[in-house]
Protein backbone atom coordinates (compact mmCIF):
# COMPACT_ATOMS: atom_id res chain seq x y z
CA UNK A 1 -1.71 -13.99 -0.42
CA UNK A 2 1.88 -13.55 0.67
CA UNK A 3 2.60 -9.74 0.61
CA UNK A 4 6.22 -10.46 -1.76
CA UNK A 5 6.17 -12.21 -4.79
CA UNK A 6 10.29 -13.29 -6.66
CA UNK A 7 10.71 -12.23 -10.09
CA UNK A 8 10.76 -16.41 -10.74
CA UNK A 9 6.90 -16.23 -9.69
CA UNK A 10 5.90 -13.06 -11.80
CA UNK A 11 7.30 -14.00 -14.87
CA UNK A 12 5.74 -17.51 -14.80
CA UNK A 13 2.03 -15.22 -13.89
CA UNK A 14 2.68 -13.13 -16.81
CA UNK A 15 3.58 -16.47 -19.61
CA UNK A 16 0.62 -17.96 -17.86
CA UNK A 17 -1.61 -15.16 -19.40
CA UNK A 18 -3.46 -14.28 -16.08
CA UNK A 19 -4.87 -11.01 -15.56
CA UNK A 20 -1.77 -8.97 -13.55
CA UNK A 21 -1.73 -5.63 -13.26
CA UNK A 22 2.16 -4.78 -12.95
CA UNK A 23 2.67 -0.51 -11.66
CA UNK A 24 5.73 0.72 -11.77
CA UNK A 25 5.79 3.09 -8.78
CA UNK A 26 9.46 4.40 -9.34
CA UNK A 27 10.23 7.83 -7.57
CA UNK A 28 12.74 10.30 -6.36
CA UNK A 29 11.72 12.90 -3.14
CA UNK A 30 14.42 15.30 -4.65
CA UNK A 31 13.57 15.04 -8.69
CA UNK A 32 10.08 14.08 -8.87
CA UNK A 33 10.11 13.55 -12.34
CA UNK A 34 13.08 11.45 -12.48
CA UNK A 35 10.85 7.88 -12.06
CA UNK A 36 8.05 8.99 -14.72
CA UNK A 37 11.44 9.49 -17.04
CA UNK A 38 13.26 6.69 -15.92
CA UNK A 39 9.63 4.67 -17.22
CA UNK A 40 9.37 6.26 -20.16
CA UNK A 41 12.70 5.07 -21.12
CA UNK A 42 12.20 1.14 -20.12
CA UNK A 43 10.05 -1.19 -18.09
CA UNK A 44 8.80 -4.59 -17.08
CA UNK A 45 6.28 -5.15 -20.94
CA UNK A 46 2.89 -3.87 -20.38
CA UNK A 47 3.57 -2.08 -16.50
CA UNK A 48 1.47 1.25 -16.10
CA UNK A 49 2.95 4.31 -14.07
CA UNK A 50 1.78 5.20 -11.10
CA UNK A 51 3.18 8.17 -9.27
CA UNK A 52 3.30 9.44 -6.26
CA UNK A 53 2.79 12.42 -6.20
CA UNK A 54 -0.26 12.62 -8.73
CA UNK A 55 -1.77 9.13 -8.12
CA UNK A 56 -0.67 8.26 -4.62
CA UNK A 57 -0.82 11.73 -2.63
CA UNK A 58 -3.83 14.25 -1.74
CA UNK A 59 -4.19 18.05 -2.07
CA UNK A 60 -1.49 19.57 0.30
CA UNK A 61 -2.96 22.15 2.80
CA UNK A 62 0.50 22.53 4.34
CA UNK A 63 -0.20 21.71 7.64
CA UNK A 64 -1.17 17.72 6.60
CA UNK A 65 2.48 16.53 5.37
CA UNK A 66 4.50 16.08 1.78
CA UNK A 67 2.39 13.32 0.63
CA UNK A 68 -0.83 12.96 2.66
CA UNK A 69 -3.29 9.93 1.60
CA UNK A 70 -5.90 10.86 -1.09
CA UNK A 71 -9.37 10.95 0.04
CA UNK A 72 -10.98 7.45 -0.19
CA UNK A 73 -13.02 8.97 -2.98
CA UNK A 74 -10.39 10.40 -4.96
CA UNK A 75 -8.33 7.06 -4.06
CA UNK A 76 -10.97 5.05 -4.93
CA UNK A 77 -11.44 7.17 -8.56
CA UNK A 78 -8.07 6.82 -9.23
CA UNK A 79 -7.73 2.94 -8.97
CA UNK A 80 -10.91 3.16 -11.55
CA UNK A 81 -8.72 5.05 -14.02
CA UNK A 82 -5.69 2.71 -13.07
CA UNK A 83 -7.77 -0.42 -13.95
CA UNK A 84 -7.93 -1.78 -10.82
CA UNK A 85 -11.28 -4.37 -10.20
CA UNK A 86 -11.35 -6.88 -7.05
CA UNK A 87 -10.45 -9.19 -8.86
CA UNK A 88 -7.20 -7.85 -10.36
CA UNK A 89 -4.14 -8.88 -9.21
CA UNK A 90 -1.80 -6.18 -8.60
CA UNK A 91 2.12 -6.38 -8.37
CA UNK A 92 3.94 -3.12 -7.73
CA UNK A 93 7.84 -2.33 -8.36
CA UNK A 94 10.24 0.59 -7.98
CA UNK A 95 14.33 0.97 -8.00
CA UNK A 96 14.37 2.09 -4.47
CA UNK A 97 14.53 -0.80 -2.59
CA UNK A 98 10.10 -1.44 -2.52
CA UNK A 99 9.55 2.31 0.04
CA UNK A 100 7.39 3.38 -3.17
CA UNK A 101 5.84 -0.21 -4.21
CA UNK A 102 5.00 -0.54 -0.49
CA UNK A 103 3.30 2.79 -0.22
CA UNK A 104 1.14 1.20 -3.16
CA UNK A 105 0.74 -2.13 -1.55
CA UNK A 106 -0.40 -0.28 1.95
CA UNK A 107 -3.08 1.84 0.15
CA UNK A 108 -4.83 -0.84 -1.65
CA UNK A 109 -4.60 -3.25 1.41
CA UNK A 110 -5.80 -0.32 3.81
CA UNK A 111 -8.95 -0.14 1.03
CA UNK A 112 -9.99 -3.43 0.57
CA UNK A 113 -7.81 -4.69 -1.89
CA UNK A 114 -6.65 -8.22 -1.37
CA UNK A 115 -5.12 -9.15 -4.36
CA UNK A 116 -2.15 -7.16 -4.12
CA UNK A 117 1.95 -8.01 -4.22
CA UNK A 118 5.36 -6.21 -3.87
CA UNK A 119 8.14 -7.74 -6.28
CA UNK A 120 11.02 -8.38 -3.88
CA UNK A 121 14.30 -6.78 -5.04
CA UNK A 122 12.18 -4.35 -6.99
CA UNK A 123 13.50 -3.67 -11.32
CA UNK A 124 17.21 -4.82 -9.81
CA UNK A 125 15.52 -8.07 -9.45
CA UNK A 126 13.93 -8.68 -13.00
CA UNK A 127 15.42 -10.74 -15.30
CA UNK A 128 12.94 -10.61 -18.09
CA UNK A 129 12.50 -9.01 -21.07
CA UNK A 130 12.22 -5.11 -20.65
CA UNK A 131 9.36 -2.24 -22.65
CA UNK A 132 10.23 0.82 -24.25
CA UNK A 133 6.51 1.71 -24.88
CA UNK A 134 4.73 3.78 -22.01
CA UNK A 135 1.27 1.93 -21.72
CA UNK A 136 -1.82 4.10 -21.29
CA UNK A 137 -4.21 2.55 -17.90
CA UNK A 138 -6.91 0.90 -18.96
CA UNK A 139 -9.81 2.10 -16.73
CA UNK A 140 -11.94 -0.57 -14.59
CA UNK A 141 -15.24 -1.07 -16.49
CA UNK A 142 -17.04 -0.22 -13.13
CA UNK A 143 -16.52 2.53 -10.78
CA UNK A 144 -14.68 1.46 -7.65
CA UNK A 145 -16.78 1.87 -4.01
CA UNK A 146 -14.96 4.57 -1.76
CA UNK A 147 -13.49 2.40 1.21
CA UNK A 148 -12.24 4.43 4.41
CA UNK A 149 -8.46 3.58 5.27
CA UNK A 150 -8.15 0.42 7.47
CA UNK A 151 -5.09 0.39 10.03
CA UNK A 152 -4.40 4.51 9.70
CA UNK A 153 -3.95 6.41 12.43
CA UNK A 154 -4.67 10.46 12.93
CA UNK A 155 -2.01 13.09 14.37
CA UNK A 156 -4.72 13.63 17.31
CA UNK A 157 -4.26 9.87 18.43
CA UNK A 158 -0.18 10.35 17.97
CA UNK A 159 -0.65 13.71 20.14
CA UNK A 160 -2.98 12.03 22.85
CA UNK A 161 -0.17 9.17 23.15
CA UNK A 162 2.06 11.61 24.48
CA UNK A 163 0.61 11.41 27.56
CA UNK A 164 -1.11 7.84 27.99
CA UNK A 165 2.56 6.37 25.87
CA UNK A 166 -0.49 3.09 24.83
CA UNK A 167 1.20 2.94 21.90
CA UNK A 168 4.91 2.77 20.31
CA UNK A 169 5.46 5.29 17.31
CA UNK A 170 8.23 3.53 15.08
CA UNK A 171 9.65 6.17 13.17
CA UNK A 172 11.54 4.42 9.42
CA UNK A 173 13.80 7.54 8.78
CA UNK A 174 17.51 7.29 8.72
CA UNK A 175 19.29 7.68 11.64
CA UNK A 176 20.80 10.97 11.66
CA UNK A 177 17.43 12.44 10.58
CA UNK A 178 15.77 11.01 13.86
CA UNK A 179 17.98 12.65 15.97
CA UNK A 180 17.99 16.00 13.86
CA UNK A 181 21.00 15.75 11.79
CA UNK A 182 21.05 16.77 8.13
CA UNK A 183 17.36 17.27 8.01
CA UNK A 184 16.98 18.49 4.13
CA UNK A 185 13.36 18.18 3.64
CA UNK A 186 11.66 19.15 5.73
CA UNK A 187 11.44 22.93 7.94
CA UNK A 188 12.27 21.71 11.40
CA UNK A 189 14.53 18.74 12.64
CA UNK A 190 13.61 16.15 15.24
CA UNK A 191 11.12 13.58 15.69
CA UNK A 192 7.87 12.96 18.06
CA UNK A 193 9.11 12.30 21.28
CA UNK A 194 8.79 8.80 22.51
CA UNK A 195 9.54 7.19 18.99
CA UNK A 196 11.80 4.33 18.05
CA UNK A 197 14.06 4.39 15.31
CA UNK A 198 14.21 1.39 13.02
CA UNK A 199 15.67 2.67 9.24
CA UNK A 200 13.79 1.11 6.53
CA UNK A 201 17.20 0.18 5.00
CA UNK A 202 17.06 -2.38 7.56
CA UNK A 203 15.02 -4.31 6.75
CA UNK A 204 17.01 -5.05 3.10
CA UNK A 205 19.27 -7.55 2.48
CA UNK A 206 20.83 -5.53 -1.07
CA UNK A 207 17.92 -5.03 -2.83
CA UNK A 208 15.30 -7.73 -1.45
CA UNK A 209 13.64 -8.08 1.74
CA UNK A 210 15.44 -9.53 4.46
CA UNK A 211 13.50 -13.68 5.00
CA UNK A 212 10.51 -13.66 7.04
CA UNK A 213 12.25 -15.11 10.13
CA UNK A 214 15.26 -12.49 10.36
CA UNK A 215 12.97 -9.96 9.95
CA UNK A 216 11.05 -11.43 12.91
CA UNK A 217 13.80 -11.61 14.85
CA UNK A 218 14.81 -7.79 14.09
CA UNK A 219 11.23 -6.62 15.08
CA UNK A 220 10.71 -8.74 18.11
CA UNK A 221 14.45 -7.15 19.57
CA UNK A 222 13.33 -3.84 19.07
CA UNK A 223 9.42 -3.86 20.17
CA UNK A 224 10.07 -6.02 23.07
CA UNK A 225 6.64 -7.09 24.41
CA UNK A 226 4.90 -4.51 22.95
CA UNK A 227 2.33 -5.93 20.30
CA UNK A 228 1.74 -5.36 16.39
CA UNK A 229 -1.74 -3.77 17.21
CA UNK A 230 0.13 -1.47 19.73
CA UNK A 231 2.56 -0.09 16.93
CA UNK A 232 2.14 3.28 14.90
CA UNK A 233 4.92 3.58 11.99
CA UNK A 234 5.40 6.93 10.90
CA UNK A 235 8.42 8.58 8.84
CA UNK A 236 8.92 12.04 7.09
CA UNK A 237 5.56 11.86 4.83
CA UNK A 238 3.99 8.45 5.52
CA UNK A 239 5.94 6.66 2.45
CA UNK A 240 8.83 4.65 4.02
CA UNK A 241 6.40 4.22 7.04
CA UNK A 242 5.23 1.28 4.58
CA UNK A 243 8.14 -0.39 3.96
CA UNK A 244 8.03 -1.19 7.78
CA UNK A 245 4.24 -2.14 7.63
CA UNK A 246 5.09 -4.38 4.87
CA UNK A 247 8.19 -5.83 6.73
CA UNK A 248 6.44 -6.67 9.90
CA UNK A 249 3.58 -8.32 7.59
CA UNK A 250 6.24 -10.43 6.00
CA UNK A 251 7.51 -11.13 9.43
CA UNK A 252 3.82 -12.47 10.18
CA UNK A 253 3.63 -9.58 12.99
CA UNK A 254 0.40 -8.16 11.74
CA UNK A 255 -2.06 -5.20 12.90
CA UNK A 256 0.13 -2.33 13.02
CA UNK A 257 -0.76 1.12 11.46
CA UNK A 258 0.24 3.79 9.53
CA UNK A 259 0.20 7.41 10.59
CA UNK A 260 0.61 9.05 6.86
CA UNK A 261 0.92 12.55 7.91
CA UNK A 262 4.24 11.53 9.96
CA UNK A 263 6.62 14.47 10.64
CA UNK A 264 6.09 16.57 7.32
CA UNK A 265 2.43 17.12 9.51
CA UNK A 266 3.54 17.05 13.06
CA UNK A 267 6.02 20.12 12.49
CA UNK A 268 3.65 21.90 10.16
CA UNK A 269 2.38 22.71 13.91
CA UNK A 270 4.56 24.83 16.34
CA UNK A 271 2.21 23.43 19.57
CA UNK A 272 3.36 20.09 18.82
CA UNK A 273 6.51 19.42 20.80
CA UNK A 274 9.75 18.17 19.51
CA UNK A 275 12.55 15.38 20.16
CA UNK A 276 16.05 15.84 19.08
């Protein structure tokens, strides 16, 4: 299953009357609330909400990031109460150029979930009719299995490559925050040493992904002959991270992983060093 589906293709799933489960995964770092709202006031007919911060993020300790992964089991409880079987096909959306659909897209992939697409260009894409009436999940009739996360990596293994460089840490914050400029959200500026930079942004072309072979292109010129498998993407709290997962997976450069904690985690801890 391709991991982007057009709003052509969607529409003709959702006439055809086959089981889609469309989530709405529309978010804002700085006001929270502001994608639940922006739901509540329209959306694609019969799309559930699915939030970040309550369905797609874990119990903060404050030393494992913004938006650390759920457990598998609380994961795997949530996409119960979501409605989520095997057999579902899931399509996930946002307003913010896919970072939040792909953070949805990664999780379900990383736990099994095959049947799973982003809608390229996001709402700005959808030409379709549009919902004013917030629809309650339906939950799965059968509890999902806890999977572990496939293709995540741990701070330890991000720390250890410090000194045996294996692996190349892409990091999918803006520029200026890489280098330690206008950091506003998290305590200290900088990024792990070592680590590329490619933006997210770039990998957009407005709204929608950039075609399979440009983005190909983009990620051969910066990795070089280093290989997919030999690639960690990180960001400030493991969200945008997936945007570049996804991108490379468009690109048909598969096997790299995610390291969720990303720099909200690394510096939670003053031992870890810094990059400016």
């Amino acid at each position: 299953m391709t991991p982007l589906i057009t709003a052509n293709q969607l529409e003709e799933i959702i006439n055809s009357g086959e089981d889609v489960l469309l989530c709405d995964c529309r978010f804002d770092l700085t006001d929270p609330e502001s994608g639940k709202k922006a739901y509540e006031e329209s959306h694609i007919p019969g799309a559930i909400y699915v939030d970040l911060d309550r369905d797609m993020s874990g119990n903060k300790t404050g030393s494992n990031g913004r938006h650390p992964l759920p457990s598998p089991e609380a994961w795997a409880q949530t996409k119960t109460r979501l409605g989520m079987t095997s057999n579902t096909l899931v399509v996930a959306y946002d307003k913010q150029g896919s970072v939040y659909a792909s953070r949805l897209w990664w999780m379900l992939k990383a736990t099994g979930h095959a049947k799973v697409q982003v809608l390229d260009g996001g709402l700005d894409a959808w030409n379709g009719p549009m919902g004013t009436v917030p629809r309650k999940p339906n939950p799965a009739p059968q509890a999902i299995e806890p999977r572990t996360y496939v293709g995540l990596a741990l701070v330890d293994e991000v720390v250890a490559n410090l000194q045996t460089k294996k692996l190349t840490v892409i990091d999918a914050r803006a520029n200026d925050r890489f280098h330690g400029q206008n950091e506003t959200l998290d305590p200290i500026a900088g990024h792990i040493p070592g680590a590329i930079n490619h933006f997210f942004k770039g990998n957009l072309s407005a709204t929608a992904f950039k075609p399979a072979e440009q983005l190909f292109k983009d990620f051969v010129e910066l990795l070089g002959p280093v290989k997919p498998a030999e690639v960690i993407h990180q960001c400030g709290s493991g969200v945008t991270a997936c945007h570049n997962l996804l991108a490379m997976e468009v690109a048909g450069l598969k096997g790299s992983r995610l390291y969720a904690g990303s720099w909200s985690e690394w510096c939670a801890d003053p031992s870890r060093p810094v990059e400016t």
